[in-house]
C-alpha atoms as a PDB file:
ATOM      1  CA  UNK A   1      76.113  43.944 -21.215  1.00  0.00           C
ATOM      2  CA  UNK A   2      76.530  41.137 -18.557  1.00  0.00           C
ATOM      3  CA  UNK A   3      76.557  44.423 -15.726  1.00  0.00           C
ATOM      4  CA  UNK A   4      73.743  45.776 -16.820  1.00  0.00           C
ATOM      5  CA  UNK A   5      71.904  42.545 -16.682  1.00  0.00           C
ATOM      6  CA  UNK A   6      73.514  41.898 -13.411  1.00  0.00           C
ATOM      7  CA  UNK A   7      71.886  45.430 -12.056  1.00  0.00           C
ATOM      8  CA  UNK A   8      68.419  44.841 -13.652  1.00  0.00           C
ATOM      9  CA  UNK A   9      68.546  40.907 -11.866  1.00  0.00           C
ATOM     10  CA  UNK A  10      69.424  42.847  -8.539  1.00  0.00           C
ATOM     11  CA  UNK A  11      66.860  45.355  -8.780  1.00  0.00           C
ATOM     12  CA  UNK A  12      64.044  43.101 -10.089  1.00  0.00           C
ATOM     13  CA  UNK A  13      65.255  40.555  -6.769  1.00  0.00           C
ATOM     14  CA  UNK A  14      65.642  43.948  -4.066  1.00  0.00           C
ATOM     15  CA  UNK A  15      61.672  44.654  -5.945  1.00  0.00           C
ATOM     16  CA  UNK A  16      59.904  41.177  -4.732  1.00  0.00           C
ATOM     17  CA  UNK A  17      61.789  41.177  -1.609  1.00  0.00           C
ATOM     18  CA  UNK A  18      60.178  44.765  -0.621  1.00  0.00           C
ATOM     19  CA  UNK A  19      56.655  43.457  -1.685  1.00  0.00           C
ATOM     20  CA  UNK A  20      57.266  40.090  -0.029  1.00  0.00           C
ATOM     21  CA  UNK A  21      58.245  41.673   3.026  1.00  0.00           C
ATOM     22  CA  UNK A  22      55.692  44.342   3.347  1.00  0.00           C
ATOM     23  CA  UNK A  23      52.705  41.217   2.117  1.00  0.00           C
ATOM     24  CA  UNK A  24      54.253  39.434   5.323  1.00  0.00           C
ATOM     25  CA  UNK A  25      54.294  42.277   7.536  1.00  0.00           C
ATOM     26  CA  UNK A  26      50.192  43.114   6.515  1.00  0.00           C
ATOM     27  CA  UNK A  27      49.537  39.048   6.958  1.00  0.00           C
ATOM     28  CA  UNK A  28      51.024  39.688  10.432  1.00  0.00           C
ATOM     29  CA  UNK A  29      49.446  42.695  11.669  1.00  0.00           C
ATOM     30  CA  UNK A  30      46.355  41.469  10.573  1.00  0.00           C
ATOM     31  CA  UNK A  31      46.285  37.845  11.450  1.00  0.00           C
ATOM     32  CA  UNK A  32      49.428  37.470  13.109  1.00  0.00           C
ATOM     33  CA  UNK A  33      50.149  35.965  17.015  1.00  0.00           C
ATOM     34  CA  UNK A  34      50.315  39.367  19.323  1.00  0.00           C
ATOM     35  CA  UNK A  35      50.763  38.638  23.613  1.00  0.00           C
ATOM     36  CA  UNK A  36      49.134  42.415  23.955  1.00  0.00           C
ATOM     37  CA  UNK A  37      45.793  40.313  22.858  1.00  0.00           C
ATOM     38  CA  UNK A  38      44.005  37.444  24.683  1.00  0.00           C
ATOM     39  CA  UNK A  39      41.421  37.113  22.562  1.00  0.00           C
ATOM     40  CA  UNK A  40      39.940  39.071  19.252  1.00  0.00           C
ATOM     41  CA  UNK A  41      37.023  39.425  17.004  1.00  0.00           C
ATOM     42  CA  UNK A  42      36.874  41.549  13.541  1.00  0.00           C
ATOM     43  CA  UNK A  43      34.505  41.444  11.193  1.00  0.00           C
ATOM     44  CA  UNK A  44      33.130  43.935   8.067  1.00  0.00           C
ATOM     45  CA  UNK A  45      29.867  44.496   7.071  1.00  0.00           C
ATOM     46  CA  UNK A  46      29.310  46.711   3.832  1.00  0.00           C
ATOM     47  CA  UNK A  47      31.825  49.328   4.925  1.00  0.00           C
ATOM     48  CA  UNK A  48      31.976  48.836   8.640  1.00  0.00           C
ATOM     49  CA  UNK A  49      34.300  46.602  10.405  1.00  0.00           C
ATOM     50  CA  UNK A  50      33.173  45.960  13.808  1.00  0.00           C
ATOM     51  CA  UNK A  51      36.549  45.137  16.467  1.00  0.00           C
ATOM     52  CA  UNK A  52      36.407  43.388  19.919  1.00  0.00           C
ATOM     53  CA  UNK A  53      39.886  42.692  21.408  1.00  0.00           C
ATOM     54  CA  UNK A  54      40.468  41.862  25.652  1.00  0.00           C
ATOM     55  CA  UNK A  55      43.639  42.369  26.769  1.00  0.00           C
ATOM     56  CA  UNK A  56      44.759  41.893  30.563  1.00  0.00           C
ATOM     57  CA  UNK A  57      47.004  43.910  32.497  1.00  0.00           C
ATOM     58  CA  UNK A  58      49.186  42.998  35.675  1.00  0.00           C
ATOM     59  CA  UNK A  59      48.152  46.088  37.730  1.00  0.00           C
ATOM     60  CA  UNK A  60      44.983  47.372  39.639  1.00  0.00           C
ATOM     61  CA  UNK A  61      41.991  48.939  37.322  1.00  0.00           C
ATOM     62  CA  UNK A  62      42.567  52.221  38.813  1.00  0.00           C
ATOM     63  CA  UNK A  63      46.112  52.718  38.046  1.00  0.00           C
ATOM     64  CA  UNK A  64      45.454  51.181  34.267  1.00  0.00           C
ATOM     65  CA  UNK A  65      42.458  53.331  33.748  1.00  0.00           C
ATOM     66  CA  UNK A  66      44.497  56.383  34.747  1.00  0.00           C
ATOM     67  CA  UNK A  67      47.137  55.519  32.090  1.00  0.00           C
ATOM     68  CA  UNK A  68      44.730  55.148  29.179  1.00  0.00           C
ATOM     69  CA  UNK A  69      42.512  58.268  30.471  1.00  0.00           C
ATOM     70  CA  UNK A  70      45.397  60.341  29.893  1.00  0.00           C
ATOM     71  CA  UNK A  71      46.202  59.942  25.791  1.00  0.00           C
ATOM     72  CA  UNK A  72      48.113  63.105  25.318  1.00  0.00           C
ATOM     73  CA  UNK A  73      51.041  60.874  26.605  1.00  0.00           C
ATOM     74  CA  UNK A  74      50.598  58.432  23.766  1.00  0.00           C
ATOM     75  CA  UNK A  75      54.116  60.283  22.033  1.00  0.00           C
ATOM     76  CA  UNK A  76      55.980  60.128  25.426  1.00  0.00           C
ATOM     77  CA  UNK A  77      54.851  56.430  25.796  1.00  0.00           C
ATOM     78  CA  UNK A  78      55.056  55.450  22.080  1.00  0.00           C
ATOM     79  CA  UNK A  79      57.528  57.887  20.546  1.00  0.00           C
ATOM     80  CA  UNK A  80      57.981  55.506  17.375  1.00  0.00           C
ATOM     81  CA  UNK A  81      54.257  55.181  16.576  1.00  0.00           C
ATOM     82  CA  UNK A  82      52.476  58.437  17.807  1.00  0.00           C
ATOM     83  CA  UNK A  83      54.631  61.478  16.770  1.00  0.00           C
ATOM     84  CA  UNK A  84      51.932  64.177  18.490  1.00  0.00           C
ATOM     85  CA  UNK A  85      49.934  64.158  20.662  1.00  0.00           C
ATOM     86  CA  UNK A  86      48.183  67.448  22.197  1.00  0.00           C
ATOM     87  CA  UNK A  87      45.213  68.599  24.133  1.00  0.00           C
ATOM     88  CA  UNK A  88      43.159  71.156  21.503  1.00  0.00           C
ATOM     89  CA  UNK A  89      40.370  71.362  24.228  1.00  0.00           C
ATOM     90  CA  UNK A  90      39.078  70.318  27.852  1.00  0.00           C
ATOM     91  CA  UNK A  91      35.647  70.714  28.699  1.00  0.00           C
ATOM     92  CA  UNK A  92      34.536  68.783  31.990  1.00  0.00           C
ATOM     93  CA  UNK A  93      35.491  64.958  31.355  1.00  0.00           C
ATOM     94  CA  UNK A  94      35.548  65.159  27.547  1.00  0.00           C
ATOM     95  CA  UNK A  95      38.845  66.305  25.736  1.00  0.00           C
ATOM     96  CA  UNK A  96      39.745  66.476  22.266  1.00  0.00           C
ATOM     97  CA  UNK A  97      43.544  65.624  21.618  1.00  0.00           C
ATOM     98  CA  UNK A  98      45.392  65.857  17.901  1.00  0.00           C
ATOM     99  CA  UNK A  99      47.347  62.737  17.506  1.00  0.00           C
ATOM    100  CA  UNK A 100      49.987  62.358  14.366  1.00  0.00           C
ATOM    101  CA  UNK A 101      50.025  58.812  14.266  1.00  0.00           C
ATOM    102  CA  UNK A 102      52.495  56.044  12.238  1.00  0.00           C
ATOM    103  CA  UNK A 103      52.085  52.837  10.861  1.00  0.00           C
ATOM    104  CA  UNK A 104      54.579  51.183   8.688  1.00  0.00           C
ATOM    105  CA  UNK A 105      51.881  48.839   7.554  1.00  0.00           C
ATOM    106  CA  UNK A 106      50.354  50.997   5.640  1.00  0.00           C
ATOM    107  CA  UNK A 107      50.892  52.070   1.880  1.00  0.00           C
ATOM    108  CA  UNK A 108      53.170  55.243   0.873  1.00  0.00           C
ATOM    109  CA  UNK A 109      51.346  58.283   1.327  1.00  0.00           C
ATOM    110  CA  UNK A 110      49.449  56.846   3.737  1.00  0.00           C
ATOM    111  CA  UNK A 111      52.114  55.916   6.655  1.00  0.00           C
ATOM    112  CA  UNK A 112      51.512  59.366   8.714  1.00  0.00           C
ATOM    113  CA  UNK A 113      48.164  60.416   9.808  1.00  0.00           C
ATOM    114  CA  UNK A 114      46.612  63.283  11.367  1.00  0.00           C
ATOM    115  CA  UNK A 115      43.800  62.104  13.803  1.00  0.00           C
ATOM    116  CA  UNK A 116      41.623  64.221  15.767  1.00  0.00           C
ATOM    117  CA  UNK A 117      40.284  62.078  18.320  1.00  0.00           C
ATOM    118  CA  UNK A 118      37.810  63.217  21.350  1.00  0.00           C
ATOM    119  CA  UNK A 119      38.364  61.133  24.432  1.00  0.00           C
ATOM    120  CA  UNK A 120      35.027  61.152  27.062  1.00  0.00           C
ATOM    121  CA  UNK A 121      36.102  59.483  30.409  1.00  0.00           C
ATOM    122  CA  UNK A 122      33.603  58.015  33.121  1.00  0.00           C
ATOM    123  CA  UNK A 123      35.458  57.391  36.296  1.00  0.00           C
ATOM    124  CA  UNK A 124      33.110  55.843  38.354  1.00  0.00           C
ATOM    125  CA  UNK A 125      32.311  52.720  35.172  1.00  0.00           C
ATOM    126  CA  UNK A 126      35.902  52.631  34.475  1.00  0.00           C
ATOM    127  CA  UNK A 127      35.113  53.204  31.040  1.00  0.00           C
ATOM    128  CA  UNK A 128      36.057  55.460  28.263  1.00  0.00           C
ATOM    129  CA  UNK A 129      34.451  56.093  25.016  1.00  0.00           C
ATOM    130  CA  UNK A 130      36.362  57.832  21.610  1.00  0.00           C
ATOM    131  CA  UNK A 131      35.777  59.073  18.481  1.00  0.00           C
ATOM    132  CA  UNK A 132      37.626  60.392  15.872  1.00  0.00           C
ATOM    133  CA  UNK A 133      36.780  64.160  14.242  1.00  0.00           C
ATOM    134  CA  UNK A 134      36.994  64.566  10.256  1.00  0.00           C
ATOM    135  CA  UNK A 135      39.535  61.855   9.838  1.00  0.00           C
ATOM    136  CA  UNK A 136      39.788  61.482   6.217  1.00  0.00           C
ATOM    137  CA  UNK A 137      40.135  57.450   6.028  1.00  0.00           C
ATOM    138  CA  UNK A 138      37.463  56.576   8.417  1.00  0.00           C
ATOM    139  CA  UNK A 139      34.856  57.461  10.904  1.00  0.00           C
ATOM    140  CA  UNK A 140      35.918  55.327  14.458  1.00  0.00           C
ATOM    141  CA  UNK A 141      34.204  54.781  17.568  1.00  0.00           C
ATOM    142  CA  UNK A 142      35.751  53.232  20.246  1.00  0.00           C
ATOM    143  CA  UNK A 143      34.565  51.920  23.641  1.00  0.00           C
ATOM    144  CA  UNK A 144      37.169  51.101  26.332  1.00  0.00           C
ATOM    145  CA  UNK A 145      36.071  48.921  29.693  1.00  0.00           C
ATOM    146  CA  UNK A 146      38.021  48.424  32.375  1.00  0.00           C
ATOM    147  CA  UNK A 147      37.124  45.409  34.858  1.00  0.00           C
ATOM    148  CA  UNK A 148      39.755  43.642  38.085  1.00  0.00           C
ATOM    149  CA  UNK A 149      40.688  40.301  38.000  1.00  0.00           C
ATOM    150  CA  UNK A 150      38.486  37.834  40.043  1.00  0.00           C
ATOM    151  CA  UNK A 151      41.761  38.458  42.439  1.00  0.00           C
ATOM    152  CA  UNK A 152      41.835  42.374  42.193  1.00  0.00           C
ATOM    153  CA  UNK A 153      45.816  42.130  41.023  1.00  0.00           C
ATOM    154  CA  UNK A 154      45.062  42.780  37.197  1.00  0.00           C
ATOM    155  CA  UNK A 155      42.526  44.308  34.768  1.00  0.00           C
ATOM    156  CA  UNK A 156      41.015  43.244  31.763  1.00  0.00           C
ATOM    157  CA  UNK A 157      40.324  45.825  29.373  1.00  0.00           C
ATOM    158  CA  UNK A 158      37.270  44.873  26.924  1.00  0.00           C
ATOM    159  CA  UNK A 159      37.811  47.345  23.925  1.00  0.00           C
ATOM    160  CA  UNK A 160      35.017  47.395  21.337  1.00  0.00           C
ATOM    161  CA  UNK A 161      35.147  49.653  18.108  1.00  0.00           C
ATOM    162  CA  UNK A 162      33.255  50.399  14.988  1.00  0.00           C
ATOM    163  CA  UNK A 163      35.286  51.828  11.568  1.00  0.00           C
ATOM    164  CA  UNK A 164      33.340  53.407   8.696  1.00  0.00           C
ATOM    165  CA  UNK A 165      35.571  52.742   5.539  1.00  0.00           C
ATOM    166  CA  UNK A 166      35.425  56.540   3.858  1.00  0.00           C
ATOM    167  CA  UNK A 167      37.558  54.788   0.997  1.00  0.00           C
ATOM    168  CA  UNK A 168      40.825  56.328   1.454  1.00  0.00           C
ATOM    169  CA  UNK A 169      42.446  52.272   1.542  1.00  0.00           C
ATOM    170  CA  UNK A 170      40.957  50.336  -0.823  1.00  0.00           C
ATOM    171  CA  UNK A 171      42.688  46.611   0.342  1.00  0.00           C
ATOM    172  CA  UNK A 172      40.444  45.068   3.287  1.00  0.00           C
ATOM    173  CA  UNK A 173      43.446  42.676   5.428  1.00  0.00           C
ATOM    174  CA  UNK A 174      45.891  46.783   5.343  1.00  0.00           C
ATOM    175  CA  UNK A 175      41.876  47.666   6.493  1.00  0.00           C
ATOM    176  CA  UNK A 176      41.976  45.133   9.296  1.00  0.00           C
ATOM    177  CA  UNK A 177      45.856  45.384   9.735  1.00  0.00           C
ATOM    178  CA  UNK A 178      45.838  49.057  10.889  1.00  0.00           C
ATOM    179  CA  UNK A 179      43.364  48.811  13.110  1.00  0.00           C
ATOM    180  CA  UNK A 180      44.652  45.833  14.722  1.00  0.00           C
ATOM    181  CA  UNK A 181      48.008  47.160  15.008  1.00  0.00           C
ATOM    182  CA  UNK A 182      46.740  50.308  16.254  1.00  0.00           C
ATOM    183  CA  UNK A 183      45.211  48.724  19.429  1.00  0.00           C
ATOM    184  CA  UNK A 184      48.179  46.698  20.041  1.00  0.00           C
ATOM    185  CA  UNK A 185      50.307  49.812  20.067  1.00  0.00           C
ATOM    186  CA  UNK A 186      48.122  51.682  22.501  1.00  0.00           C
ATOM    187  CA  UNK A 187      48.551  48.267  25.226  1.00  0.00           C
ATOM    188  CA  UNK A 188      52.136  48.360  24.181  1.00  0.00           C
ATOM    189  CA  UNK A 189      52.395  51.674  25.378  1.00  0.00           C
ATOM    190  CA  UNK A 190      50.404  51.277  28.742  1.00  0.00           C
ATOM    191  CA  UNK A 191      52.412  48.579  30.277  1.00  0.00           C
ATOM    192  CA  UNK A 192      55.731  50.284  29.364  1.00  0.00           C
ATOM    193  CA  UNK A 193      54.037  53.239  31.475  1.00  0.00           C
ATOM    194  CA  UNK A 194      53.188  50.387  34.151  1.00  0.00           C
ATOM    195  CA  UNK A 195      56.860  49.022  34.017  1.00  0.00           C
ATOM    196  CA  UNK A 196      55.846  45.328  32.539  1.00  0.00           C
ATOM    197  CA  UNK A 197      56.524  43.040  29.985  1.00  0.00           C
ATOM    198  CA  UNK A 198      53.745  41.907  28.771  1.00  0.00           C
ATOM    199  CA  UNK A 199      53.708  38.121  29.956  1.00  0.00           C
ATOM    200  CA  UNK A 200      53.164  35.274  27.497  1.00  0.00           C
ATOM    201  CA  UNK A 201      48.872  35.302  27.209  1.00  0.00           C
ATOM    202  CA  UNK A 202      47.147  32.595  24.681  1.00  0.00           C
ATOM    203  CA  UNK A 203      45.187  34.118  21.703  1.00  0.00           C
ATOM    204  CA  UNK A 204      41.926  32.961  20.835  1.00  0.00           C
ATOM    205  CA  UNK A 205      40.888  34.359  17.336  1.00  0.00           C
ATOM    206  CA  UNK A 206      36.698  35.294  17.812  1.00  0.00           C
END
């Protein structure tokens, strides 16, 4: 009697660890301290969250811009967190890329998703603008801007986005979380292509 009491203690204590752990890991992608962000601004209204994040870069805007402009090598760069990603279609400077994308953050069933995404690139602003195709938990826009450093060393990319909840995750801060964390992983993935560490930046929550 006293071992099966002993196994229904352990697996009652291994259940609220999981669910603390995972609550802590949500708190921290969605509100948590990341370096990859200087400063940050999200917001939902009705069904829409509307995301501004800066981040800086040590390197020149044209060698940065090149990186992002080139997403089909988000699974060479980020092998963990993007486990495709493939040109479907080119056509002049607007390409449409399938992306199988992972976030532990999110619920089971939900971890993996397929995401369509069509990338339009404008050289000459330094800018980029996405949106995803018949994703099933959201419709996302994306606007990427790419600006030097009052020195010229570095760039500061000004990324602004708009998510249309379709309803597929019901709780708003795994909402907020995923998108967050999404972002970060994307800047993760451009300075490892640059060969940095991202240095120590402070965070200032918009």
């Amino acid at each position: 009697m006293r071992a099966i009491v002993g196994i229904v203690v352990a697996l009652v204590v291994a259940v609220v660890a999981y669910f603390a752990w995972t609550t802590y890991q949500i708190r921290q992608a969605a509100t948590g301290p990341a370096k990859e962000i200087v400063s940050e601004s999200m917001a939902k209204s009705g069904d829409v969250w509307h995301v501004s994040f800066v981040s800086k870069f040590d390197a020149p805007v044209d060698k940065v811009y090149e990186i992002f402009s080139h997403p089909e090598r988000s699974h060479e760069l980020a092998p963990d967190n993007v486990l495709k990603s493939e040109v479907v279609s080119e056509d002049g400077n607007t390409k449409t890329i399938d992306l199988i994308g992972k976030l532990d953050i999110l619920p089971p069933g939900f971890k993996v998703q397929n995401v369509r995404t069509e990338y339009t690139l404008y050289p000459t602003e330094h800018r980029i603008t996405t949106k995803t195709v018949n994703f099933k938990l959201a419709d996302i826009n994306s606007e990427y801007k790419f600006e030097a450093t009052p020195d010229g060393k570095g760039t500061l990319l000004r990324f602004n986005q708009t998510s249309k909840d379709k309803g597929g995750i019901p709780v708003e801060s795994v909402q907020k979380g995923a998108l967050r964390e999404t972002y970060v992983t994307q800047v993760r993935a451009v300075n490892r292509a640059l060969g940095l560490t991202p240095g120590d930046q402070k965070r200032v929550a918009g």
